[in-house]
Structures are given as C-alpha cells and as structure tokens.
Protein backbone atom coordinates (compact mmCIF):
# COMPACT_ATOMS: atom_id res chain seq x y z
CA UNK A 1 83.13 -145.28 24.38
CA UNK A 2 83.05 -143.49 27.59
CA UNK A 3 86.41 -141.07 27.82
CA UNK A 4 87.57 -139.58 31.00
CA UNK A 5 89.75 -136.51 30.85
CA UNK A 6 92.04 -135.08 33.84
CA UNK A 7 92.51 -131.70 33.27
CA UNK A 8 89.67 -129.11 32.75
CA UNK A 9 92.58 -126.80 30.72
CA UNK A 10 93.21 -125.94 27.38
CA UNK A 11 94.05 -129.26 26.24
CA UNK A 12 91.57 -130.94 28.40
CA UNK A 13 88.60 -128.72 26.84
CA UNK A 14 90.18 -129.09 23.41
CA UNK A 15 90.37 -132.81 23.74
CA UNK A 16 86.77 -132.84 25.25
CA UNK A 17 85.19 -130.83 22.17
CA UNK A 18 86.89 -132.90 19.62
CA UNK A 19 85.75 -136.15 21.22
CA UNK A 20 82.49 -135.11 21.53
CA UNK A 21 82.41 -134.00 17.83
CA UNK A 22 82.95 -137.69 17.12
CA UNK A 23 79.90 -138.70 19.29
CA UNK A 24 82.19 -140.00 22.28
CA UNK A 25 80.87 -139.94 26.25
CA UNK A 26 83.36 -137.86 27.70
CA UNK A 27 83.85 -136.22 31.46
CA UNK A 28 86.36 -133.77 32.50
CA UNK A 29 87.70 -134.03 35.93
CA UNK A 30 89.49 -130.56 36.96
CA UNK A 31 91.40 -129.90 40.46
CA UNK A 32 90.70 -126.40 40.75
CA UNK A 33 87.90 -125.33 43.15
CA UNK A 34 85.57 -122.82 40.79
CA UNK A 35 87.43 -121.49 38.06
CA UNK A 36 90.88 -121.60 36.49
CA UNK A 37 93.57 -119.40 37.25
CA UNK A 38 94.90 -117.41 34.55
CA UNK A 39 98.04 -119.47 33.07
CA UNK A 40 99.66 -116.73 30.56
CA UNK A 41 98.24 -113.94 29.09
CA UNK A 42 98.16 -113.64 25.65
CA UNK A 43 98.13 -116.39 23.14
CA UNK A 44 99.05 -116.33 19.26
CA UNK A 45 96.44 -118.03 17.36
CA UNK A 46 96.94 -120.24 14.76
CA UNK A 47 94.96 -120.26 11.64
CA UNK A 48 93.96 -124.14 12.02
CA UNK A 49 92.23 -123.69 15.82
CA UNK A 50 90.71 -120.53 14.38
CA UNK A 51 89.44 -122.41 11.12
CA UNK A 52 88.40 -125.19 13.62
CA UNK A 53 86.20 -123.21 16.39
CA UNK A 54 84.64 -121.36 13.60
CA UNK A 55 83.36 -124.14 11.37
CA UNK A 56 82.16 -125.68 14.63
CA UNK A 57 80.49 -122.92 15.64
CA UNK A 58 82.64 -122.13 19.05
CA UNK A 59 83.14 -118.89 18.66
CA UNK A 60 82.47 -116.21 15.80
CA UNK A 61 85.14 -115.14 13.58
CA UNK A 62 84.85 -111.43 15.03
CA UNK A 63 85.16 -111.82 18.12
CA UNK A 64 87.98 -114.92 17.94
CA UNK A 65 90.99 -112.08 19.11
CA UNK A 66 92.57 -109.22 17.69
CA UNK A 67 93.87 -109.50 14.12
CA UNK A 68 97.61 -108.79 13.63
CA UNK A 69 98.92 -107.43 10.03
CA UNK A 70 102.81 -106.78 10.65
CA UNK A 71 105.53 -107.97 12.90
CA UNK A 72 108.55 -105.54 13.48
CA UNK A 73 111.61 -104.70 15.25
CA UNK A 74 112.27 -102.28 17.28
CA UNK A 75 116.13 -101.10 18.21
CA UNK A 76 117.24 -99.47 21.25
CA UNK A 77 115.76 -95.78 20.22
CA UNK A 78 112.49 -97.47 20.31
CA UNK A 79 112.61 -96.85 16.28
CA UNK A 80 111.54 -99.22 13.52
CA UNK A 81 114.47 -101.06 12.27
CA UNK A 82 112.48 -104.05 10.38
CA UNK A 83 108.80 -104.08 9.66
CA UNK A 84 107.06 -107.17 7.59
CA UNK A 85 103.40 -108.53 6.40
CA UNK A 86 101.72 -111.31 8.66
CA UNK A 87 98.41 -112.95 9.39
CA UNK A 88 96.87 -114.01 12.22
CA UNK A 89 95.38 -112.58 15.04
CA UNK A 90 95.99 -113.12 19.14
CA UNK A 91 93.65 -113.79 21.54
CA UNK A 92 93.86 -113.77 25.36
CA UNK A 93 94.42 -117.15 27.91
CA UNK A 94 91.13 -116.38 29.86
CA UNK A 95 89.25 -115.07 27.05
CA UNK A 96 89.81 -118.71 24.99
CA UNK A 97 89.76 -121.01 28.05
CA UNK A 98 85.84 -119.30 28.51
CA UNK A 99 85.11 -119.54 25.09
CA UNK A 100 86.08 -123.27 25.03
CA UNK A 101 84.50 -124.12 28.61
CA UNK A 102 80.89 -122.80 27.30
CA UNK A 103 80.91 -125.55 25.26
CA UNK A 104 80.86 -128.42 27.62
CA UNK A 105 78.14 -129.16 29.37
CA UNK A 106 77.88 -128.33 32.91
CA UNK A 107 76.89 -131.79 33.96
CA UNK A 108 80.13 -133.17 32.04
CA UNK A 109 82.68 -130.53 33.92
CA UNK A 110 83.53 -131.30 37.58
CA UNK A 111 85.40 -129.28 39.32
CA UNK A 112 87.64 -130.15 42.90
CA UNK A 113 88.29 -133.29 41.63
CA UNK A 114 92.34 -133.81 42.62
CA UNK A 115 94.03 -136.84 40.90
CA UNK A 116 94.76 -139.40 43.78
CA UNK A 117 95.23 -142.76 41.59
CA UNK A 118 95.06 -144.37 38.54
CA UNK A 119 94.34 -148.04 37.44
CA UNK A 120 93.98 -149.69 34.69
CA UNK A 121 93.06 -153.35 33.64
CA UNK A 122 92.37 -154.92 30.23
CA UNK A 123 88.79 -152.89 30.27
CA UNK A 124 88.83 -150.26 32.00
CA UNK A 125 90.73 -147.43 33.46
CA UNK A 126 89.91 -146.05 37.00
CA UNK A 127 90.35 -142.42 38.06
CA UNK A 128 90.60 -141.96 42.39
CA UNK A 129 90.19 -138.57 43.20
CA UNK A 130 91.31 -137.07 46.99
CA UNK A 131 87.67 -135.83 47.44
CA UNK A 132 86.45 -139.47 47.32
CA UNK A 133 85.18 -140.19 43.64
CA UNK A 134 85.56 -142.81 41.92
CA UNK A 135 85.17 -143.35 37.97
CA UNK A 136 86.18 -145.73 35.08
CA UNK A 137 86.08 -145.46 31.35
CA UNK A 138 87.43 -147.07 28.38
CA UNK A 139 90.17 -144.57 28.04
CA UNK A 140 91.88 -141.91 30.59
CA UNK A 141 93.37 -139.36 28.94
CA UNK A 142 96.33 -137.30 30.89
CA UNK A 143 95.78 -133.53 29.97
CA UNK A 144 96.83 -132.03 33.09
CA UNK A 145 99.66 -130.22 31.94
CA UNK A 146 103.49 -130.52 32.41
CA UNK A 147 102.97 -131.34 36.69
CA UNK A 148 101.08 -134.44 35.30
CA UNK A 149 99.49 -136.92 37.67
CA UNK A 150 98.72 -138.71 35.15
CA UNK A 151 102.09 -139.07 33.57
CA UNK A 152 103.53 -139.82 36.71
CA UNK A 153 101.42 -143.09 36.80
CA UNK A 154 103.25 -143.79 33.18
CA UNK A 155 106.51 -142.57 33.39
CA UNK A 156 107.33 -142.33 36.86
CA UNK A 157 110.03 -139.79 37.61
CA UNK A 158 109.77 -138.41 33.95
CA UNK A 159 109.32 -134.91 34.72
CA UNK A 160 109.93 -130.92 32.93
CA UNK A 161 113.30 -129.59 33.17
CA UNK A 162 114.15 -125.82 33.37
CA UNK A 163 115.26 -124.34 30.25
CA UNK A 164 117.49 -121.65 31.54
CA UNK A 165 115.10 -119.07 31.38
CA UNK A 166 111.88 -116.68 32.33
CA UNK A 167 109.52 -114.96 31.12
CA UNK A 168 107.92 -112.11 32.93
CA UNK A 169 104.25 -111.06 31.46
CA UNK A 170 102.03 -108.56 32.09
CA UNK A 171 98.95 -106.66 30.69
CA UNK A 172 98.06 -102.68 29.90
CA UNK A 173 94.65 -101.70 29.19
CA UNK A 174 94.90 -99.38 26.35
CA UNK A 175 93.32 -96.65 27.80
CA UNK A 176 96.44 -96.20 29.44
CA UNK A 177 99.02 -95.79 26.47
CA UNK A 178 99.68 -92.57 24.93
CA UNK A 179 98.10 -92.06 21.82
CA UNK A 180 101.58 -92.85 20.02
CA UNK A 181 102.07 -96.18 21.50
CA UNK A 182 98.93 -97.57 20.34
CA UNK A 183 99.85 -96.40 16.66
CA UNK A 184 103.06 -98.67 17.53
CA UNK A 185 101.53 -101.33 19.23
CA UNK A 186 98.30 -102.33 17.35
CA UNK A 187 97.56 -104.25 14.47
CA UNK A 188 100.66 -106.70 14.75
CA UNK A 189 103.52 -107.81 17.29
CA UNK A 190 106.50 -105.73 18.07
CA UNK A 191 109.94 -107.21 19.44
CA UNK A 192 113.06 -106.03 21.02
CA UNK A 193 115.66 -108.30 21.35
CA UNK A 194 119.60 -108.12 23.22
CA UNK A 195 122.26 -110.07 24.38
CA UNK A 196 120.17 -113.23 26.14
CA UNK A 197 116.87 -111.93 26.32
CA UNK A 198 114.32 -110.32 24.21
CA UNK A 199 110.42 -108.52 24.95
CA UNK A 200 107.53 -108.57 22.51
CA UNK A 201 104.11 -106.83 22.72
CA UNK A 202 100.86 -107.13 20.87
CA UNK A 203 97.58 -106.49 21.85
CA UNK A 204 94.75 -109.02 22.98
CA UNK A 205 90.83 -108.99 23.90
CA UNK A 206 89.79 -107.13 27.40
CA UNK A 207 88.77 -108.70 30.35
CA UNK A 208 85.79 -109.31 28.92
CA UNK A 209 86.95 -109.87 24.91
CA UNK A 210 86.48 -107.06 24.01
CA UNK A 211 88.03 -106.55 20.27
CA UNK A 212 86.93 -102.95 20.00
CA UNK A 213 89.99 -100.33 19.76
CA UNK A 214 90.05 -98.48 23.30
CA UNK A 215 88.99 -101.53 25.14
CA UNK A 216 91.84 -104.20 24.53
CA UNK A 217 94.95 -104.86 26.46
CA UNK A 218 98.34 -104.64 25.27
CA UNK A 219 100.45 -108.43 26.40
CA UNK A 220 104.04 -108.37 26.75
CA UNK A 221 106.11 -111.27 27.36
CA UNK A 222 109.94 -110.55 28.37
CA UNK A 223 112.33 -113.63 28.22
CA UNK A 224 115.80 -113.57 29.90
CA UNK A 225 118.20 -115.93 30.73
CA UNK A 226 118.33 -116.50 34.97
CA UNK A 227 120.46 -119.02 36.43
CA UNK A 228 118.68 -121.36 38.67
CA UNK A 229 119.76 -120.31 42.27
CA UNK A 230 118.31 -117.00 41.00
CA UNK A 231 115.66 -118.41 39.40
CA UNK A 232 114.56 -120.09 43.10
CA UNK A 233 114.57 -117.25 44.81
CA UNK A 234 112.44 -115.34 42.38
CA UNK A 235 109.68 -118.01 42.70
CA UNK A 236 109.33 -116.87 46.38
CA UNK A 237 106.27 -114.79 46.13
CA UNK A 238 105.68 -112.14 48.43
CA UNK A 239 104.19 -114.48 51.33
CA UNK A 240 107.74 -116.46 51.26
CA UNK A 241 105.45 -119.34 49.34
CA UNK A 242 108.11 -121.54 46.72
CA UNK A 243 106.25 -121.69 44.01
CA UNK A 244 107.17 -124.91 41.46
CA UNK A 245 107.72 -122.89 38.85
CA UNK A 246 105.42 -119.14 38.36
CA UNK A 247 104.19 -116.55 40.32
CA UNK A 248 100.70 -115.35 39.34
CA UNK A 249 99.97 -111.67 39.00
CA UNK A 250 99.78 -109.58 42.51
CA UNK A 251 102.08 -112.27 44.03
CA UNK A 252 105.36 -111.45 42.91
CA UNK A 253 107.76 -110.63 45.91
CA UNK A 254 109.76 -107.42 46.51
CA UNK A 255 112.93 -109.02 44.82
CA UNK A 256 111.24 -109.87 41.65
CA UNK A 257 109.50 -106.05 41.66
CA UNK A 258 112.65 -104.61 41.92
CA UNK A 259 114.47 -107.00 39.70
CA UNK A 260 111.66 -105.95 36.86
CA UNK A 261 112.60 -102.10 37.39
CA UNK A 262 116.03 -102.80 37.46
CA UNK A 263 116.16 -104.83 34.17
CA UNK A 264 114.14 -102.61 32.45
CA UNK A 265 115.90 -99.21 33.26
CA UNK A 266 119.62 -101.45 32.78
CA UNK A 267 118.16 -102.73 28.96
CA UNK A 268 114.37 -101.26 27.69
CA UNK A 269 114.18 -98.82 24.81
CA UNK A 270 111.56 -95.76 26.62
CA UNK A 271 108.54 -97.12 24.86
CA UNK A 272 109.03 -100.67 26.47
CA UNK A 273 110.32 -99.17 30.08
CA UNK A 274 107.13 -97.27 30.34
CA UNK A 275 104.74 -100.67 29.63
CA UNK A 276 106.02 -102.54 31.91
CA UNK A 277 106.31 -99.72 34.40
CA UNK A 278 102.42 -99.16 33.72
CA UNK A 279 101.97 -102.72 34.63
CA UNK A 280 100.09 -103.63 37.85
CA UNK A 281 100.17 -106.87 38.45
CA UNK A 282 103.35 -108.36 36.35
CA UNK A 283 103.70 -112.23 36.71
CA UNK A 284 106.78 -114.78 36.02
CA UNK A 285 106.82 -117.99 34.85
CA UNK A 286 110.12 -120.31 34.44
CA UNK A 287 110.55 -122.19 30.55
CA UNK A 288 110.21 -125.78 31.19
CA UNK A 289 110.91 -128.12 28.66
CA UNK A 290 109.87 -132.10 28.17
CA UNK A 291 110.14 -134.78 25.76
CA UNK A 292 108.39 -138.36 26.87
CA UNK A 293 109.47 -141.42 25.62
CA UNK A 294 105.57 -142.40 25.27
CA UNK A 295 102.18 -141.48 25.26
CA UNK A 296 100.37 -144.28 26.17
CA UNK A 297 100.14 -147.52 27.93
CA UNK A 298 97.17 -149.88 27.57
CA UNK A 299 93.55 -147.55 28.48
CA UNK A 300 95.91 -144.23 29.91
CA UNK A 301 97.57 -141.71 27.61
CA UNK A 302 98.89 -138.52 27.76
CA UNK A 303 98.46 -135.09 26.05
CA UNK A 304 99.50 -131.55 25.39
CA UNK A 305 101.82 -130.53 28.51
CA UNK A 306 101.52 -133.57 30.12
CA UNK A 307 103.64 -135.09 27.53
CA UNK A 308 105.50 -132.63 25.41
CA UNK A 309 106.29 -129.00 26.19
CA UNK A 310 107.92 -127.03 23.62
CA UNK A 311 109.46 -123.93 23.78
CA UNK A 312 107.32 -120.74 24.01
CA UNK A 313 108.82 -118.77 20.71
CA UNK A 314 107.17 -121.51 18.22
CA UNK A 315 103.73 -119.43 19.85
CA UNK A 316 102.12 -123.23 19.50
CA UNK A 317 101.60 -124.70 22.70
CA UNK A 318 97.52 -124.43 22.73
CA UNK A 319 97.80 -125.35 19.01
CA UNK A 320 99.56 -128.40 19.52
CA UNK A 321 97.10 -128.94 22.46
CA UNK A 322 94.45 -128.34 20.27
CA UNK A 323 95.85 -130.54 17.23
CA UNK A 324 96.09 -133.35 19.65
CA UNK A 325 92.95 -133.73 20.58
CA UNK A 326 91.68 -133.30 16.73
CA UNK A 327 94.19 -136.54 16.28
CA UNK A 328 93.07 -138.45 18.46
CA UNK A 329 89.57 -137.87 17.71
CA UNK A 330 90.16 -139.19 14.31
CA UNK A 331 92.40 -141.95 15.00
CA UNK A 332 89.58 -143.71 17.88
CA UNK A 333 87.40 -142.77 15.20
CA UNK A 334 89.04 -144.80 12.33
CA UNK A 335 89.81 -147.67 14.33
CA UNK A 336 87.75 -150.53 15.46
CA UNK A 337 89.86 -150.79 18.38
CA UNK A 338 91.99 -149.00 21.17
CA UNK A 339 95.60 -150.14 20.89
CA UNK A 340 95.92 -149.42 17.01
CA UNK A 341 93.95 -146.04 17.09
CA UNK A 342 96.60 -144.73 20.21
CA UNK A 343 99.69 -146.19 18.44
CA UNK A 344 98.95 -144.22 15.46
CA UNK A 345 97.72 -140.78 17.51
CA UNK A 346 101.49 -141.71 18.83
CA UNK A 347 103.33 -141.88 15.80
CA UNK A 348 101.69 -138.63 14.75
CA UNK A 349 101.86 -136.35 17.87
CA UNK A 350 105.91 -137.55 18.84
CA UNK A 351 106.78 -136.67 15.15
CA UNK A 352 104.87 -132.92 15.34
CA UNK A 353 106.34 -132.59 19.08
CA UNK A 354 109.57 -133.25 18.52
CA UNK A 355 109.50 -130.90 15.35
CA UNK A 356 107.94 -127.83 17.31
CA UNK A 357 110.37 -128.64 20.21
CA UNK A 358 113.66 -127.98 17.63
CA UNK A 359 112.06 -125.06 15.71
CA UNK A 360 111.87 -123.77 19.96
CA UNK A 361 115.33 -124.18 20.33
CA UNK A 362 116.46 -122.63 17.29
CA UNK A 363 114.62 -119.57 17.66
CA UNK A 364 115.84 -119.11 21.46
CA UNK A 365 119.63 -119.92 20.56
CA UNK A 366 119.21 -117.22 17.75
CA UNK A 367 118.39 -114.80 20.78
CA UNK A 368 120.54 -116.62 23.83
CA UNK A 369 118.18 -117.99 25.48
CA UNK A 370 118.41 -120.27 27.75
CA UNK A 371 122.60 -120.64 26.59
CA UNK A 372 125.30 -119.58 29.77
C-alpha cells in the first residue's frame, strides 16, 4: 500500500515512522521551503512516545530530554507553597521534530510541496500541489495541522475556534539564571497561577539537545485570558503582517513587547519577572480548539491537528499525534481492507480526542482560562 502524507510535522513524521514500521510505501509532502519553523518550544513527553522511539531505536534514552522529578507551586513571594513526586522528562519542539525527521529517508521527504487539490475515486487518492506535482496513493492522510487543506476537502468550512486565550513562550539559556534559579527551576516543572491566567517553567535540551546541566534552556509558557479584538491586534507582528493565529520569536510587535512587560510587572512573582525579562525573542500563540465530526471519507483521512486539537494543559498534543499514527498503523495492518481498518482507527482516535479535549477544559476552567 502506497500512503501519502501532507504534512512533514510532528504528526506527519509520527504517522510516517509508524507506517513504515508496518512495511507500508509512504511519502511525505511538506509546504515549507527547507526546514520547519519552530511551532512551540518545549514539549512534555509522555512515557508511551518515549517507550516507543526507544524500542525502535529513534533516539537513545539519554539524550530523549531532560528528566523532571517534582512539580510545584510557587505563590506570589516566589516561595514554595506545594511541591510533589513526578516522572517524566521534557524535551524541546525542534530538538524532537530533528530527531523524528532523521528517520525518514531523504528520498521519501519533499519539501515546497503546497496542497492545491485533492481527489479521490474508488482507488486512488490524488494529491495537486501549487508547484506542479502530481501523486496518487491508496490512502492520503491529512496531517497538516489545525489550518488543514486537507480537512477542508472533507469538512468544508469546519475550521479551529479561539479558545479565549494566549500563551506567550519563550526560552533562557541557563547560563543566564542566577545560580538560585536553576536550584528552582531544574529537575521538574514549576507553576504560578492567578485570577485567569497562570505561567509554568521547566527546562528542555539546547539548541543543539544538549541534556548536560549548564547547556539547557529553561521554557516558559504564560497563558492569559485576551478578548479577541485584543487578541487581533496582538497578532500584528512588528511589520503590520496579521498573522492567523502566532507570532514567531523576533516578530512580535511593539504592543505585544510592551504588553509582556506590563503583565509581568502588574502580576509575576520576581523570579518569573526576571525570566521573561531575560527573554530575547518571546513568541505568542492564540489556543485554538476543534472537534470534527469525522476522520475519514473513502481513501482521505485526517490526523492529529488537522482533526482534533485539544487544549494545551493535558501537555498531549504530540502524544496524541503520535498515538494516532501507532493506531492507524495497526488497524491497516489488521485489516484486509481500507474502509474497516479507518472506521475502527475512527472509533478509537474520536473516543481518546474527545477525552483529552474535556480533561483540557477542566484544567483551564480550574485556572479561568479562556472563561469572561
């Protein structure tokens, strides 16, 4: 079975690996020109991808991300109100998404390929890009995150809606914390929370995943509630571009600089003002949210973003990424045929979705997110 993929992402490398641990043909089709922008910067890590990419041989277990012991609490002092015992360990967007991509082969990876048109008929599905190419396969699979192409040609019109609120994000390399906030910050994730909003901080693998203590970076990821009038006029970066919804880092405009400074002074304990005051390229990106009514029709589905995007505090969007691609895998692989196996990746992947997406919601109504 020859699989085309549209989306050279997370979920578009996690779906290609799994497929091709199952002895599938499979070709990724990406839009972006050489490389992939950066789209978050730290990730939690769940124990199953970890367990995953190890017994597969992706990536060794000491160099996977930076291993977290405790969570805790911090109040407006900057002291320790509530420390407890975790496991798991976070890892960085970039440092992942390379880790992943190393394991397809060039030849199979195309980058500059932009989604024009899809087409489908009872035996193949056909992928037009803008540049010109044309391909079919037996299957198309949609993993081109929640500004899908490809679920447009499904669900036309079906489309993210904005949660309510944002999340600016930024990075410190260590070597530029005081001694006493690394003791704070490393070996686990530490959280402020108030009245609509709350930050968090842990640390992650350098620019070049580096693990070693000296050479990570400390991620910290601030959600707040911002109406949407606001909200538009933050995602004018500093060219007067309207971005759909985030600004990268180094494009945020003077408004959203300012608004940063004045946010933290207004609500930060000291040890959290002087983080994001360190940081030099901070970067914003609006909570969307999406539920799909379906996954698939005939030879074209649709995957990770594309079709569900859950709230960020459940820390499992590249897991559920990750654990569709390992169902769908097994289901083509368990089924003689193409309708039963994607009715039953289906009936899996809606149930898990839709049981991340209210775990989300609880977790931000228990801080105020995204509530008036």
């Amino acid at each position: 079975m020859g699989i085309l993929i549209v989306g050279g992402s997370m979920a578009g490398l996690c779906a290609g690996i799994a497929l091709r641990c199952k002895g599938y043909e499979v070709d990724i089709y990406e839009r972006s020109a050489v490389t992939i922008e950066s789209r978050g910067a730290g990730l939690v890590v769940q124990p199953d991808l970890q367990h995953y990419m190890i017994e597969h041989g992706l990536i060794p277990k000491e160099l996977f991300g930076v291993p977290a012991t405790f969570g805790q609490v911090l109040d407006y002092t900057g002291r320790v109100m509530i420390k407890y015992p975790i496991s798991g360990s976070f890892t960085s967007w970039n440092h992942l998404w390379k880790n992943l991509k190393a394991h397809i082969p060039a030849e199979n990876y195309h980058f500059s390929h932009q989604l024009a048109q899809v087409t489908q008929d009872d035996k193949q599905a056909t992928a037009t890009f803008t540049n010109g190419t044309v391909v079919s396969g037996d299957l198309l699979l949609g993993a081109d995150g929640y500004q899908s192409a490809v679920r447009q040609y499904l669900l036309p019109g079906v489309g993210p809606t904005y949660a309510g609120y944002l999340v600016y994000r930024g990075l410190v390399p260590e070597e530029d914390l005081t001694p006493a906030e690394v003791a704070l910050f490393a070996n686990g994730i530490t959280f402020f929370p108030y009245e609509h909003a709350r930050i968090l901080a842990y640390m992650v693998p350098g620019d070049n995943g580096e693990v070693m203590p000296g050479h990570r970076l400390l991620n910290w990821a601030w959600a707040t509630n911002t109406p949407a009038p606001e909200l538009a006029e933050l995602l004018l970066d500093k060219d007067g571009r309207a971005r759909p919804s985030s600004v990268p880092p180094s494009y945020l405009s003077a408004r959203s600089l300012a608004r940063i400074t004045q946010l933290a002074d207004q609500h930060l304990p000291d040890v959290f003002r002087r983080i994001v005051a360190e940081t030099k390229q901070p970067f914003l990106q609006a909570v969307m949210e999406l539920m799909v009514p379906k996954m698939y029709e005939g030879r074209v589905a649709i995957m990770g973003d594309a079709a569900f995007v859950v709230p960020p505090q459940t820390g499992a969007g590249t897991s559920k990424a990750y654990n569709d691609a390992i169902s769908l895998a097994e289901a083509l692989h368990y089924n003689a045929t193409l309708k039963p196996a994607l009715a039953q990746w289906e009936n899996d992947r809606n149930r898990q979705a839709r049981k991340l997406f209210a775990q989300g919601k609880q977790i931000a109504f228990q801080s105020g997110l995204g509530m008036e």
